[in-house]
Every structure is written in structure tokens, then in C-alpha cells.
Protein backbone atom coordinates (compact mmCIF):
# COMPACT_ATOMS: atom_id res chain seq x y z
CA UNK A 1 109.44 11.44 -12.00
CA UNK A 2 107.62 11.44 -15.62
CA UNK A 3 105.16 9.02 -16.91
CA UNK A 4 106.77 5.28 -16.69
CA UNK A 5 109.69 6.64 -14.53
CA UNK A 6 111.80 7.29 -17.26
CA UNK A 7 114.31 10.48 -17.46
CA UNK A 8 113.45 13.42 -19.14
CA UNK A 9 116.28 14.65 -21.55
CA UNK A 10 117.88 18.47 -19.98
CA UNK A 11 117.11 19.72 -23.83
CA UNK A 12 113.44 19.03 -23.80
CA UNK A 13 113.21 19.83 -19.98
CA UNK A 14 114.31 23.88 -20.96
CA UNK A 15 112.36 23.51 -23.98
CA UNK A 16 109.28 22.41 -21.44
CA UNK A 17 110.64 25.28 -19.10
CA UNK A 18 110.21 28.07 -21.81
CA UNK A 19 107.20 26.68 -23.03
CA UNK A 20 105.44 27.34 -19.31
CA UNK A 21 107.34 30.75 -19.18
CA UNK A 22 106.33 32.13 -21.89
CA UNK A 23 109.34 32.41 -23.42
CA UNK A 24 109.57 29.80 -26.36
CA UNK A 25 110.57 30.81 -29.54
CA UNK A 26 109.32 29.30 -32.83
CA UNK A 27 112.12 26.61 -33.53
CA UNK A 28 112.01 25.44 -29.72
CA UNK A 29 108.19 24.84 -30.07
CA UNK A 30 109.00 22.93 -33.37
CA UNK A 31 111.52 21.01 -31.38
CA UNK A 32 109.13 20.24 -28.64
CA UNK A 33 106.37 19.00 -30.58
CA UNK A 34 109.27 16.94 -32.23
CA UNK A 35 109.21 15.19 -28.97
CA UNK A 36 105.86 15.17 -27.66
CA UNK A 37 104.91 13.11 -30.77
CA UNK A 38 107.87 10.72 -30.39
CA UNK A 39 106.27 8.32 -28.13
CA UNK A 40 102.79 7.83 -25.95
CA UNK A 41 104.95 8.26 -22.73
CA UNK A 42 106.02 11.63 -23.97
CA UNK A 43 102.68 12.98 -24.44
CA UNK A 44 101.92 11.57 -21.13
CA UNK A 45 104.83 14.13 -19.63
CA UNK A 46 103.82 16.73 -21.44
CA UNK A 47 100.59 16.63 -20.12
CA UNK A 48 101.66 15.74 -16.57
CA UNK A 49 103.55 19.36 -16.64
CA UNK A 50 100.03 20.90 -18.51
CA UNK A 51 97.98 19.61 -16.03
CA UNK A 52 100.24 20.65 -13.08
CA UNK A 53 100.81 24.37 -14.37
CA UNK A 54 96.67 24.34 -14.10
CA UNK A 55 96.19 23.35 -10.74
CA UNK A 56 95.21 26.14 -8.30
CA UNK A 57 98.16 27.83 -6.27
CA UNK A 58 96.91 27.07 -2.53
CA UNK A 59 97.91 29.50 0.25
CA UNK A 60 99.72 27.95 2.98
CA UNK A 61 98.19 28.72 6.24
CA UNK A 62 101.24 28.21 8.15
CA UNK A 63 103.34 30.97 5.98
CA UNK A 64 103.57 34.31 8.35
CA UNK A 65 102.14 37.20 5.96
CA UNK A 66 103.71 39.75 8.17
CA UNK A 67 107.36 38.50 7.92
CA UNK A 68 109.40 41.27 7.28
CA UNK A 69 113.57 41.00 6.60
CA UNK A 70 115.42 42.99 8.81
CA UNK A 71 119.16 42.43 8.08
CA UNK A 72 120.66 41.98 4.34
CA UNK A 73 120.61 37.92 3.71
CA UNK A 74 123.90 36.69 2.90
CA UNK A 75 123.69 34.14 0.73
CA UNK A 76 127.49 33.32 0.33
């Protein structure tokens, strides 16, 4: 959950999603610095998701590099 448990509105959560991707267009990034600047607790998520986008990917030990699929998943 976000700084001070509160929700985080769906809008500014894709507008925090195509921010990370990459994928943000000008109005969006006007939209979410709209936000950000609302209230402390919002720059408090924002940097929550900056600082957790930074952190180091980890390999997991456990995870079987060798796996291989040999049927078609279905996913239905």
C-alpha cells in the first residue's frame, strides 16, 4: 500500500505505469506532476515507486535455468 495507506487513484496509477515504461506522453507527465505536487503523501508514492524501480533485480536461486516447455500451455 502507498505512503499513509491511502488508495492510489487507477488514473494516476497508469499515468505512474507509463511513466516507468517509458511510454508517457507529454500531457500524462503534466498530469502526473499535477499530482505529485498535490500533497506530501503523494510525493512520498511517487518516490516509493522511484525508489523501487532502482533496486537491483536479484536472481532467485531456487528458479531452474534449464526449464524448458514441452507441450503448448493452455491458458483457457
Amino acid at each position: 500500500m502507498p505512503a499513509d495507506n491511502l488508495p492510489v487513484p487507477f488514473r494516476i496509477v497508469s499515468l505512474l505505469i507509463a511513466f516507468f515504461s517509458h511510454t508517457i506522453t507529454e500531457d500524462q507527465k503534466d498530469q502526473l506532476d499535477e499530482w505529485i505536487c498535490e500533497t506530501e503523501s503523494n510525493i512520498k508514492v511517487f518516490e516509493e515507486c522511484l525508489e523501487t524501480t532502482l533496486l537491483p533485480v536479484v536472481s532467485d536461486p531456487e528458479r531452474d535455468e534449464d526449464f524448458e516447455i514441452t507441450e503448448p500451455l493452455h491458458l483457457n
